[in-house]
PDB file of N, CA and C in Angstrom:
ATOM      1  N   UNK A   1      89.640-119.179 -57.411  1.00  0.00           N
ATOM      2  CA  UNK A   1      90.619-118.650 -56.481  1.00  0.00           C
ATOM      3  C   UNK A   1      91.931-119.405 -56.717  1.00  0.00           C
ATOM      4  N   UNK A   2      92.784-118.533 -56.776  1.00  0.00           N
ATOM      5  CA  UNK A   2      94.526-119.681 -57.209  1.00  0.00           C
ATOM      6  C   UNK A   2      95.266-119.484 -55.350  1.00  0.00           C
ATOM      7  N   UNK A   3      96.219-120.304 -56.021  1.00  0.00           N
ATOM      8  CA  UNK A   3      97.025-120.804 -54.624  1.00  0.00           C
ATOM      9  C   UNK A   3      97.451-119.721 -53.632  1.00  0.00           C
ATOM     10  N   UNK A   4      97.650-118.518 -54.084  1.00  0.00           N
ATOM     11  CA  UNK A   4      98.632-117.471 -53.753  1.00  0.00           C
ATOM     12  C   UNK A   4      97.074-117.164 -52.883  1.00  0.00           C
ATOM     13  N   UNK A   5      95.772-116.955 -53.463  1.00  0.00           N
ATOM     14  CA  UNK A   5      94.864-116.159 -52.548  1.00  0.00           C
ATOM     15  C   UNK A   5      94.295-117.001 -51.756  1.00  0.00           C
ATOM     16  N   UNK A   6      94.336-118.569 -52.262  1.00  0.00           N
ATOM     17  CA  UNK A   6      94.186-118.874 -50.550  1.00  0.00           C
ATOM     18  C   UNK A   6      94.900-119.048 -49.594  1.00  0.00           C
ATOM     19  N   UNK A   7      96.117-119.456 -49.971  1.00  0.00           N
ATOM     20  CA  UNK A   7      97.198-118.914 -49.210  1.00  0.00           C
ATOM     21  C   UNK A   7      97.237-117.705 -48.075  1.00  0.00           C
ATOM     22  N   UNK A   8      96.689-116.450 -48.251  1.00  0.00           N
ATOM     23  CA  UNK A   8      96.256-115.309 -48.026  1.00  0.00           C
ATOM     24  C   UNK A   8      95.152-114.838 -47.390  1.00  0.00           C
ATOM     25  N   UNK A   9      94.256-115.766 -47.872  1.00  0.00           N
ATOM     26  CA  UNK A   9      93.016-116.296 -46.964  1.00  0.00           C
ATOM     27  C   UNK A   9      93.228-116.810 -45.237  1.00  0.00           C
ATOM     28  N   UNK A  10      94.096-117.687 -45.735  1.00  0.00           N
ATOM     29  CA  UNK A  10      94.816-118.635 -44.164  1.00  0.00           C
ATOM     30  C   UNK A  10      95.424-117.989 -43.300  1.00  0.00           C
ATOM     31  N   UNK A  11      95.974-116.784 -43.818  1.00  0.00           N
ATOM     32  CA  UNK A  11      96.183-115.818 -42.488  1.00  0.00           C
ATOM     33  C   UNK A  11      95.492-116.182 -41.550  1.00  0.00           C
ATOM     34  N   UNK A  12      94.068-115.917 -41.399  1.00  0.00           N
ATOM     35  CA  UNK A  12      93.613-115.834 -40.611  1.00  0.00           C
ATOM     36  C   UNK A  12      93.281-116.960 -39.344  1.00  0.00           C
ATOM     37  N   UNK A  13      93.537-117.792 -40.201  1.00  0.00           N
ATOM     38  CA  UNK A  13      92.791-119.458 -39.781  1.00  0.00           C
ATOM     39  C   UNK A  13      94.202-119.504 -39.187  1.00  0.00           C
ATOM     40  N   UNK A  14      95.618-118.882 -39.529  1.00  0.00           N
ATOM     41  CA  UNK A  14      96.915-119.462 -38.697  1.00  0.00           C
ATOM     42  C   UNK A  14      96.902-118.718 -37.581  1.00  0.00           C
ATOM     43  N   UNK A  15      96.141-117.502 -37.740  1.00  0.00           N
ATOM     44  CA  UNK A  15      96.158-116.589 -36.373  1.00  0.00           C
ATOM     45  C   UNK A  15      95.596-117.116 -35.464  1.00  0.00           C
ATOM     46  N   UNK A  16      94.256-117.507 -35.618  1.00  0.00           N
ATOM     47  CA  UNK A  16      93.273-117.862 -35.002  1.00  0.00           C
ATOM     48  C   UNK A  16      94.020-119.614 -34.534  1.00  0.00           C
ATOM     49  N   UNK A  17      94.040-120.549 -35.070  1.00  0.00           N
ATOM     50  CA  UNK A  17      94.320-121.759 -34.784  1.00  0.00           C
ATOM     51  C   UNK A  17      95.932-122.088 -34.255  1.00  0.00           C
ATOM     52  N   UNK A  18      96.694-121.169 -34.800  1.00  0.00           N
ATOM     53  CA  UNK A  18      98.406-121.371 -34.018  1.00  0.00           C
ATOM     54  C   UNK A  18      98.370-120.106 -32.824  1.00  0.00           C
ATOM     55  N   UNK A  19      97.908-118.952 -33.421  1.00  0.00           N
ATOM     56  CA  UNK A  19      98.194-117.573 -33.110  1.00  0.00           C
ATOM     57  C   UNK A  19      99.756-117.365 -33.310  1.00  0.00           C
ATOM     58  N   UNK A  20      99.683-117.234 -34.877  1.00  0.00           N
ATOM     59  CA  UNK A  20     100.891-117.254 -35.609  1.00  0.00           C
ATOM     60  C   UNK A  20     100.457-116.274 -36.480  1.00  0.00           C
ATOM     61  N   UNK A  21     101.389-115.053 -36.556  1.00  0.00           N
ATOM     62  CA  UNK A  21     101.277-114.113 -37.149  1.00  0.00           C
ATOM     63  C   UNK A  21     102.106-114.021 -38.548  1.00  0.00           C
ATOM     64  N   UNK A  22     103.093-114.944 -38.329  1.00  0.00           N
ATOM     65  CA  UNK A  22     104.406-114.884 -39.701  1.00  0.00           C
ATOM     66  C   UNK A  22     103.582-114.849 -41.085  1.00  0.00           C
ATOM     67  N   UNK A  23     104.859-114.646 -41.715  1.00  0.00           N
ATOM     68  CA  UNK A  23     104.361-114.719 -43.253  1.00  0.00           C
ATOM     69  C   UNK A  23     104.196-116.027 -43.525  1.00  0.00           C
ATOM     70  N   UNK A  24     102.938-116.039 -44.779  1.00  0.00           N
ATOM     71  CA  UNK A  24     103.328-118.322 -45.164  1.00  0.00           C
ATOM     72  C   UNK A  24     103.524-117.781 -46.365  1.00  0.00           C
ATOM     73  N   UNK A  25     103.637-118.813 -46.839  1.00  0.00           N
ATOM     74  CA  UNK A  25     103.989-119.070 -48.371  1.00  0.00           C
ATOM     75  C   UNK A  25     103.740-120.627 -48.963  1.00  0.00           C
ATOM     76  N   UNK A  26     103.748-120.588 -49.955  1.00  0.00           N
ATOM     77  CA  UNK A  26     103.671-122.458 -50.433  1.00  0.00           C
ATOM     78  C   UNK A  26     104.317-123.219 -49.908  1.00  0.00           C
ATOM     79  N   UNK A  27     105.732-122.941 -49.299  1.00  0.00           N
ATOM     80  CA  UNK A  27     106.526-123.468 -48.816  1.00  0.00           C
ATOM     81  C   UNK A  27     106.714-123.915 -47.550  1.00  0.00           C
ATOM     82  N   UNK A  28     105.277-123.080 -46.203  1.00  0.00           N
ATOM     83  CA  UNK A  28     105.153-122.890 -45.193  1.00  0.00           C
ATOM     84  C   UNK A  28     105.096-125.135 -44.815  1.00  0.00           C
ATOM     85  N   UNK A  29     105.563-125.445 -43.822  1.00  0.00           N
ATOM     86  CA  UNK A  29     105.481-126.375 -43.322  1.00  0.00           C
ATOM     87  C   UNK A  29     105.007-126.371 -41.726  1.00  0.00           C
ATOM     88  N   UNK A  30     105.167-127.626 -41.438  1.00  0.00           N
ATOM     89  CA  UNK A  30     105.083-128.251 -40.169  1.00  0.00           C
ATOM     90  C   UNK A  30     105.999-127.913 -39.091  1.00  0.00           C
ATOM     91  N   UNK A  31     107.182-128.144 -39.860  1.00  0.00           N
ATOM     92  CA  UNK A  31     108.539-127.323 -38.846  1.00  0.00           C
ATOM     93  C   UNK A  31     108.654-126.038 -38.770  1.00  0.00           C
ATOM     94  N   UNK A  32     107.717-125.258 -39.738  1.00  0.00           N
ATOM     95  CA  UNK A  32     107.991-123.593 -39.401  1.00  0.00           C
ATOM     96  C   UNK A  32     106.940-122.870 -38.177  1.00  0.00           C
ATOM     97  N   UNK A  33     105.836-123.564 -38.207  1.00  0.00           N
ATOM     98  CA  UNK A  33     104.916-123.107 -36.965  1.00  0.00           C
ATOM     99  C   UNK A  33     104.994-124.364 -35.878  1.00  0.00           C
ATOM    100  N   UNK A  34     105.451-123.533 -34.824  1.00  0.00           N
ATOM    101  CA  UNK A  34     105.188-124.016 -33.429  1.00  0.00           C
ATOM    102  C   UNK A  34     104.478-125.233 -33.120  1.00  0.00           C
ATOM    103  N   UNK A  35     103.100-124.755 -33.434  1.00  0.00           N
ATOM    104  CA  UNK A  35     102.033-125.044 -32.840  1.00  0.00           C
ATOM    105  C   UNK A  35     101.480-126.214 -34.069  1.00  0.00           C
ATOM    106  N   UNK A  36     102.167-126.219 -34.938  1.00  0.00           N
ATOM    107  CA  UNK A  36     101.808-127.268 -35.824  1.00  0.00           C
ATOM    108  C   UNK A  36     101.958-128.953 -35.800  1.00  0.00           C
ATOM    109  N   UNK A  37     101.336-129.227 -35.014  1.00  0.00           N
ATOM    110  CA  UNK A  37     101.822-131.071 -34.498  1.00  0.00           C
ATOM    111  C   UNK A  37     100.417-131.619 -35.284  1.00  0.00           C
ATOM    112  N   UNK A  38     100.716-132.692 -34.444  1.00  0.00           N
ATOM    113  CA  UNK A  38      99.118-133.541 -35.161  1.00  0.00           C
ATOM    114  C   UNK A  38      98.007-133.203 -35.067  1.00  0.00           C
ATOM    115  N   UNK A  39      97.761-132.647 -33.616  1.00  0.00           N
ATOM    116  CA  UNK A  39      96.721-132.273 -33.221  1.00  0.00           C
ATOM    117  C   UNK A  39      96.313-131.012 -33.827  1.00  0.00           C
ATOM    118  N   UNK A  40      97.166-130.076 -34.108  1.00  0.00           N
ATOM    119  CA  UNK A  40      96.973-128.839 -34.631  1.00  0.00           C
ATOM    120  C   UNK A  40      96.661-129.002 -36.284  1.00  0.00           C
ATOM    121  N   UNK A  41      97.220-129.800 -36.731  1.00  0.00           N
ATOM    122  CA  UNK A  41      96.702-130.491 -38.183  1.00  0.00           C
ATOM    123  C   UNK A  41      95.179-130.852 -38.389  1.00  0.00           C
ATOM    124  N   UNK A  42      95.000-131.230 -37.116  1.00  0.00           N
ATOM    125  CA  UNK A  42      93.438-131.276 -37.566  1.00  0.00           C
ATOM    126  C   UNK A  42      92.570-130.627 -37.105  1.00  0.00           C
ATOM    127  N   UNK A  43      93.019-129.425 -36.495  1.00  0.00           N
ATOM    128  CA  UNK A  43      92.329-128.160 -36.224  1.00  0.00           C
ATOM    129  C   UNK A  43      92.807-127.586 -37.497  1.00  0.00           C
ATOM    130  N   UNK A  44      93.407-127.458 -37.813  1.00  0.00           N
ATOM    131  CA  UNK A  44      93.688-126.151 -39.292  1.00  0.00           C
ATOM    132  C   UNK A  44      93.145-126.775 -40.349  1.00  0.00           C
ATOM    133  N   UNK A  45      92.754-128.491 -40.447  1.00  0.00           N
ATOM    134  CA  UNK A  45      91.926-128.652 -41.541  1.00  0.00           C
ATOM    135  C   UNK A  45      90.634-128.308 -41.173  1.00  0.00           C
ATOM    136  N   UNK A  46      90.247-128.348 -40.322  1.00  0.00           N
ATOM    137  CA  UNK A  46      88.428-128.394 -39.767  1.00  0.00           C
ATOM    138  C   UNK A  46      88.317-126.664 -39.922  1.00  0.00           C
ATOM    139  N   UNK A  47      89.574-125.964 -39.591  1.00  0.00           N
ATOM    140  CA  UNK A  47      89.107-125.066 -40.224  1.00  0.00           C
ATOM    141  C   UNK A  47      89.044-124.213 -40.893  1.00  0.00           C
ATOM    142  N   UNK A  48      90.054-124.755 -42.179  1.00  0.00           N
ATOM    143  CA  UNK A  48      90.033-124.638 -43.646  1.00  0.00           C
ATOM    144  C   UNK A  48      88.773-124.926 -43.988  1.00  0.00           C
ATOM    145  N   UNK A  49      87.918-126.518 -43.709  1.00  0.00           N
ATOM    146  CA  UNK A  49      86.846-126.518 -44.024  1.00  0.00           C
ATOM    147  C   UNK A  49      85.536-126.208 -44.195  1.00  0.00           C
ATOM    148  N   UNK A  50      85.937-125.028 -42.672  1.00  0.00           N
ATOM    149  CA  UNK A  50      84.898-124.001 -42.177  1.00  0.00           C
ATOM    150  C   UNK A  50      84.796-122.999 -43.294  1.00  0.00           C
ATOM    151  N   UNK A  51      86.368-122.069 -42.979  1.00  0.00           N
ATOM    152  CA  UNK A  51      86.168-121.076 -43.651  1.00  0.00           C
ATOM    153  C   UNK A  51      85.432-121.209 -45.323  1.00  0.00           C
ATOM    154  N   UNK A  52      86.165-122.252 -46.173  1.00  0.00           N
ATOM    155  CA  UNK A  52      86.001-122.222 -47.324  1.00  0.00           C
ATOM    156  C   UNK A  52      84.584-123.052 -48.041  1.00  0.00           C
ATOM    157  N   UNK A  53      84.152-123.613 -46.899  1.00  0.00           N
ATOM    158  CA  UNK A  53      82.354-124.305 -47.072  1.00  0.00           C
ATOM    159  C   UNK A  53      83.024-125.994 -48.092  1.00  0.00           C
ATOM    160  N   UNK A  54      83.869-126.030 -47.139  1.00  0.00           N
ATOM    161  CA  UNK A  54      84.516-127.826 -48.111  1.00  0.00           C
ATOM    162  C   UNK A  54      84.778-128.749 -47.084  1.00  0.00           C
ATOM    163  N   UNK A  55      85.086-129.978 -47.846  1.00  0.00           N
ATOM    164  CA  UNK A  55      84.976-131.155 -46.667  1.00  0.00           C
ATOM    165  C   UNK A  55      86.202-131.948 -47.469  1.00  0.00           C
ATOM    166  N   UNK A  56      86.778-132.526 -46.454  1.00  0.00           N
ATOM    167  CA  UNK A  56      88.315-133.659 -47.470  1.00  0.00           C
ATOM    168  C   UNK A  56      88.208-134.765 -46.513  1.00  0.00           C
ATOM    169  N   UNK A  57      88.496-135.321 -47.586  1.00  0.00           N
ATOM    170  CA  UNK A  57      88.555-136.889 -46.793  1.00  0.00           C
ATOM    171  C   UNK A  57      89.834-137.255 -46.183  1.00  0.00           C
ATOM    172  N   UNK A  58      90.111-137.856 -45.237  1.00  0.00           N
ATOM    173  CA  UNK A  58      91.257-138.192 -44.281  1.00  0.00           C
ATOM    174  C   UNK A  58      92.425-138.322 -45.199  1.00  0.00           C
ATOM    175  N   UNK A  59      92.221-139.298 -46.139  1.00  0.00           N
ATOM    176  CA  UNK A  59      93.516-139.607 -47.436  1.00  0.00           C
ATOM    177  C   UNK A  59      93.799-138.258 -48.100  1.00  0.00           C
ATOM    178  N   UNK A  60      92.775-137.329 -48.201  1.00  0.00           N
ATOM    179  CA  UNK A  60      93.565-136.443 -48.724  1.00  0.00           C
ATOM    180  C   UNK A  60      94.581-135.465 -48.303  1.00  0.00           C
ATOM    181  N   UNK A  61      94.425-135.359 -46.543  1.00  0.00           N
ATOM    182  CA  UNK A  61      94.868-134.497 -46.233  1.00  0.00           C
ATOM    183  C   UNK A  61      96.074-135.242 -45.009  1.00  0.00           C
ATOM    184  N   UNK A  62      96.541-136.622 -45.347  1.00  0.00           N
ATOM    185  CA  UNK A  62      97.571-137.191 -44.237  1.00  0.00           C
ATOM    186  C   UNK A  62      98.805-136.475 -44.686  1.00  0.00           C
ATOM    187  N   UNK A  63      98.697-136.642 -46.064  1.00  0.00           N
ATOM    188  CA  UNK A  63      99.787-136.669 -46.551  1.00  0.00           C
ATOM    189  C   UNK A  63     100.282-135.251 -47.300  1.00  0.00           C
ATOM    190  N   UNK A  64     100.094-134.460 -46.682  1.00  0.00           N
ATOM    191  CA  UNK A  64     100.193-132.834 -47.444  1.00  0.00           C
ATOM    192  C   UNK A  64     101.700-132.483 -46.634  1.00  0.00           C
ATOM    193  N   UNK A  65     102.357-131.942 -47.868  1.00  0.00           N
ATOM    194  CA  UNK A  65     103.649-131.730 -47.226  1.00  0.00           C
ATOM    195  C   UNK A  65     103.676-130.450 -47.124  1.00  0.00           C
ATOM    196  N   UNK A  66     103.559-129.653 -47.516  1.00  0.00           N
ATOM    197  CA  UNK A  66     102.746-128.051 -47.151  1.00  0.00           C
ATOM    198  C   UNK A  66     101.541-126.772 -47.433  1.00  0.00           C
ATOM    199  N   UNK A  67     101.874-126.213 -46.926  1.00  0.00           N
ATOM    200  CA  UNK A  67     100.903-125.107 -47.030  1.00  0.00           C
ATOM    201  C   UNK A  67     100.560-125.099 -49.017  1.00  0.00           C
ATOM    202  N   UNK A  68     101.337-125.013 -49.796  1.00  0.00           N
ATOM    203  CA  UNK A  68     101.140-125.105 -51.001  1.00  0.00           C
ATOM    204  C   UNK A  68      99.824-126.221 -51.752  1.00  0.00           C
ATOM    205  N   UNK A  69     100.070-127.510 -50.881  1.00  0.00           N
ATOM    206  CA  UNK A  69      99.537-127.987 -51.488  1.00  0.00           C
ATOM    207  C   UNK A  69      98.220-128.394 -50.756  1.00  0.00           C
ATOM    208  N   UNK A  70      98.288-127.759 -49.290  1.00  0.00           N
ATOM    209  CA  UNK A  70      97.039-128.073 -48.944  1.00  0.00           C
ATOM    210  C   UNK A  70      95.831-126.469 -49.497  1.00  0.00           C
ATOM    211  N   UNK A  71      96.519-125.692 -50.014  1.00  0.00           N
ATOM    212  CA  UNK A  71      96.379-124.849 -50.850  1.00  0.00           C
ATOM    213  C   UNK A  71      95.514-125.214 -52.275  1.00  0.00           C
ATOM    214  N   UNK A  72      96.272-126.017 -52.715  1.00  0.00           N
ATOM    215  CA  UNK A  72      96.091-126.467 -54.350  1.00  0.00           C
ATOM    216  C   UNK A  72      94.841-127.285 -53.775  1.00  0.00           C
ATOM    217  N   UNK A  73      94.796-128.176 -52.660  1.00  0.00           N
ATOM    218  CA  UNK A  73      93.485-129.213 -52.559  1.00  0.00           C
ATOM    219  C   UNK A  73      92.185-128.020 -52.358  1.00  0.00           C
ATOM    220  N   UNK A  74      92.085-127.270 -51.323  1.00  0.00           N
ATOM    221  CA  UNK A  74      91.709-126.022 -51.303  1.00  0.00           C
ATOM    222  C   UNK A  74      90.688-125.602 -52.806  1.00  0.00           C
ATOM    223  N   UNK A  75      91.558-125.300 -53.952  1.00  0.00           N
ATOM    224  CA  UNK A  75      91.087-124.652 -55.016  1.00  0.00           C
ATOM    225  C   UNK A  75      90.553-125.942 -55.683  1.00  0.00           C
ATOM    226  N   UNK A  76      90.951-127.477 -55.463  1.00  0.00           N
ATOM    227  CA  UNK A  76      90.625-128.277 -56.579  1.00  0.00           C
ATOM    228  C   UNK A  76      89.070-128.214 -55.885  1.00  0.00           C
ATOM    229  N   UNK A  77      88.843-128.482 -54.581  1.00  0.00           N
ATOM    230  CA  UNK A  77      87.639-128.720 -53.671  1.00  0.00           C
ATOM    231  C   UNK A  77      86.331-127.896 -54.243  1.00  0.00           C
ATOM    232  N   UNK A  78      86.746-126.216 -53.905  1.00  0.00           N
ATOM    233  CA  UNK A  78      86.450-125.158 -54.261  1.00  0.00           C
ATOM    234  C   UNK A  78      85.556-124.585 -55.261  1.00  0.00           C
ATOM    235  N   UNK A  79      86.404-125.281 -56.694  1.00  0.00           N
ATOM    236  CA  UNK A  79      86.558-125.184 -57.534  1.00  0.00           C
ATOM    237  C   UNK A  79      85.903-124.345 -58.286  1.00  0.00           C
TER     238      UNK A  79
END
C-alpha cells in the first residue's frame, strides 16, 4: 500500500476520531484539524493501529510532523 492510499484509508479514522470531514493530504498537520491536540494524537494513533493490524512504539510516533509521514510509518509497519 503507498502513501497516497493510506492516506485515503484515514478518512475514515479522521471522521470517526476528529469528525473531520476535510480533505488530507501529506501535508495535513496538527494546525489544520481542530480536534488535533495531544490527546487526540493518541487517539488517531490507537486507531491507525486498529484499523491497519500494527503497533508503533512511542519514539516513533512523538515526533511525526504530518499526516505524510505518519503515512510512510504506516506502509514501513505494514509492509
Amino acid at each position: 500500500m503507498n502513501q497516497s492510499e493510506i492516506i485515503a484509508n484515514m478518512a475514515e479514522i479522521f471522521d470517526e476520531v476528529f469528525e473531520y470531514e476535510g480533505a488530507l493530504s501529506a501535508e495535513t498537520t496538527s494546525a489544520d484539524v481542530e480536534e488535533w491536540d495531544s490527546l487526540g494524537h493518541i487517539r488517531l494513533v490507537l486507531a491507525v493501529e486498529n484499523k491497519f493490524g500494527i503497533r508503533f512504539q512511542p519514539s516513533e510516533v512523538v515526533g511525526l510532523k504530518n499526516l505524510g509521514e505518519l503515512a510512510d510509518l504506516v506502509a514501513q509497519k505494514a509492509g
